[in-house]
Protein backbone atom coordinates (compact mmCIF):
# COMPACT_ATOMS: atom_id res chain seq x y z
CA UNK A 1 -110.83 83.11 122.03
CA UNK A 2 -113.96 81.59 120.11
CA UNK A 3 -116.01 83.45 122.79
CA UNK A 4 -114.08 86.80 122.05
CA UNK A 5 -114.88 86.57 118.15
CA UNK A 6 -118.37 85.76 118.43
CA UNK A 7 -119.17 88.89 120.73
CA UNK A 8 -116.87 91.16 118.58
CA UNK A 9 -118.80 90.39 115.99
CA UNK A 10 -122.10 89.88 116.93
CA UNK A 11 -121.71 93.42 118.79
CA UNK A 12 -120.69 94.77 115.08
CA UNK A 13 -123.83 93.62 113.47
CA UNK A 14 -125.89 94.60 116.66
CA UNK A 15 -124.56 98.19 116.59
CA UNK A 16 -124.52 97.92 112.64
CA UNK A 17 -128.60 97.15 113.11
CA UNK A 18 -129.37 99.89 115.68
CA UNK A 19 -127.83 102.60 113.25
CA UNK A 20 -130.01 101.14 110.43
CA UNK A 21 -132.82 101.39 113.11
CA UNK A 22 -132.75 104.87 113.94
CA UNK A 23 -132.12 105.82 110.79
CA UNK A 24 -135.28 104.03 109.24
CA UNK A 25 -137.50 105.76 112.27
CA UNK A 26 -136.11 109.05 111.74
CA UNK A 27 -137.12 108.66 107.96
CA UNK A 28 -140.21 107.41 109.30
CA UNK A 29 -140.25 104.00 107.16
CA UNK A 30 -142.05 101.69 110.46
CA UNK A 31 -142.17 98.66 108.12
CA UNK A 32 -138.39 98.82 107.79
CA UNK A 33 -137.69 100.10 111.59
CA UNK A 34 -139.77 97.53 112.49
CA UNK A 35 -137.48 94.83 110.61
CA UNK A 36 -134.40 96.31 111.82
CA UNK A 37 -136.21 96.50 115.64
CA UNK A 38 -136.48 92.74 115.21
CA UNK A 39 -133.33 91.76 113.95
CA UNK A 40 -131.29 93.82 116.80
CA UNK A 41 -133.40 91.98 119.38
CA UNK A 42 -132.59 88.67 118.05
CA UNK A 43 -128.61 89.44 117.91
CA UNK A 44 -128.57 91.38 120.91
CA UNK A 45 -130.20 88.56 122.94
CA UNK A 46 -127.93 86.21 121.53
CA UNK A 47 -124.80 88.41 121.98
CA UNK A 48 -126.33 89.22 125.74
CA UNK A 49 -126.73 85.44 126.46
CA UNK A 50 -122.72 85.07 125.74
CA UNK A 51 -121.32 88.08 127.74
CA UNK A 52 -124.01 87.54 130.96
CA UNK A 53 -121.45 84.24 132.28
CA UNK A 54 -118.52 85.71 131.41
CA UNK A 55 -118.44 89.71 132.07
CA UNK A 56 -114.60 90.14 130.61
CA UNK A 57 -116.43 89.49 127.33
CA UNK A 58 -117.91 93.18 127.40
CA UNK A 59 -114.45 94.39 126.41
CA UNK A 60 -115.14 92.87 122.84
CA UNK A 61 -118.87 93.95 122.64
CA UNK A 62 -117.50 97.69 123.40
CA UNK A 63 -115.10 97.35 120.70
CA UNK A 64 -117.66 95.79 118.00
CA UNK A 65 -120.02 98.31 119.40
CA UNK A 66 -118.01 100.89 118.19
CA UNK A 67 -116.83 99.42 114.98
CA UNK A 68 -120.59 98.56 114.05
CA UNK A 69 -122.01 102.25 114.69
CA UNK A 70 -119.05 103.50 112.80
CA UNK A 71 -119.33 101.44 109.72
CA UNK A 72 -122.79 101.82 109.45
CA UNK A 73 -122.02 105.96 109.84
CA UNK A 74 -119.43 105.34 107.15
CA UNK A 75 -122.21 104.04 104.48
CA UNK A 76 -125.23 106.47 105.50
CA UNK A 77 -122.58 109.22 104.39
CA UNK A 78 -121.33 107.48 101.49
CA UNK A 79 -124.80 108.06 100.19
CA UNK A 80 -125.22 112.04 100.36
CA UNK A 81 -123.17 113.78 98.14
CA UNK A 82 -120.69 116.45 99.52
CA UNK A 83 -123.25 119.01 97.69
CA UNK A 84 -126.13 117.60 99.60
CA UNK A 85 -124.74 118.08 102.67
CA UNK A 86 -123.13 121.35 102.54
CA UNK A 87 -126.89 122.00 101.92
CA UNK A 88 -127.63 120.18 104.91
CA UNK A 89 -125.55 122.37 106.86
CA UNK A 90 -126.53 125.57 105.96
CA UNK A 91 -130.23 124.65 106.44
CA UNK A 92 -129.36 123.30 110.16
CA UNK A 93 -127.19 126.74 110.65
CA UNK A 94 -130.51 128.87 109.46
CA UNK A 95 -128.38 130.46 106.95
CA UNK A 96 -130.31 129.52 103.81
CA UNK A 97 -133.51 131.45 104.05
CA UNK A 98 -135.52 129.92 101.53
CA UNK A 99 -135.04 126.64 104.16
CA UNK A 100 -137.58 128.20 106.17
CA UNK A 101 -140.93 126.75 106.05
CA UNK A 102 -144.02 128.50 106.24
């Protein structure tokens, strides 16, 4: 049970990590996707090491996978405001012209 615990949550903060990851390199901040890079390889080996002699153990790492990338989604949105992202929409949707750039 121990063993079920540590790969839930390991697999929580890995997926917690990657999210933080991506979202560093697609703001293009390398010192801080580097640092995040780092830190996922660290926990994911460990995590890895753990589920590799005992493959019934991926059926925790799935479900901290998920609840990782979904917290982490939860608190990138917290930070935009509804405003910001209604913004953010209509610039995706090419309906706000002056979000064309020249």
């Amino acid at each position: 049970m121990i063993n079920w615990l540590f790969i839930f949550f390991a697999l929580v903060i890995v997926d917690f990590i990657w999210a933080e990851n991506v979202k560093a390199v697609a703001d293009k901040k390398p010192f801080t996707a580097s640092f995040w890079s780092m830190a996922f390889l660290v926990t994911y080996g460990l995590a890895t090491i753990e589920y590799v002699h005992d493959p019934i153990l991926l059926i925790p790492a799935c479900l901290g996978g998920f609840v990782g990338t979904y917290l982490s989604t939860i608190r990138n949105s917290a930070k935009i405001s509804p405003v910001e992202s209604l913004a953010w929409n209509q610039d995706v949707e090419g309906s706000n012209p002056s979000a064309v750039t020249k």
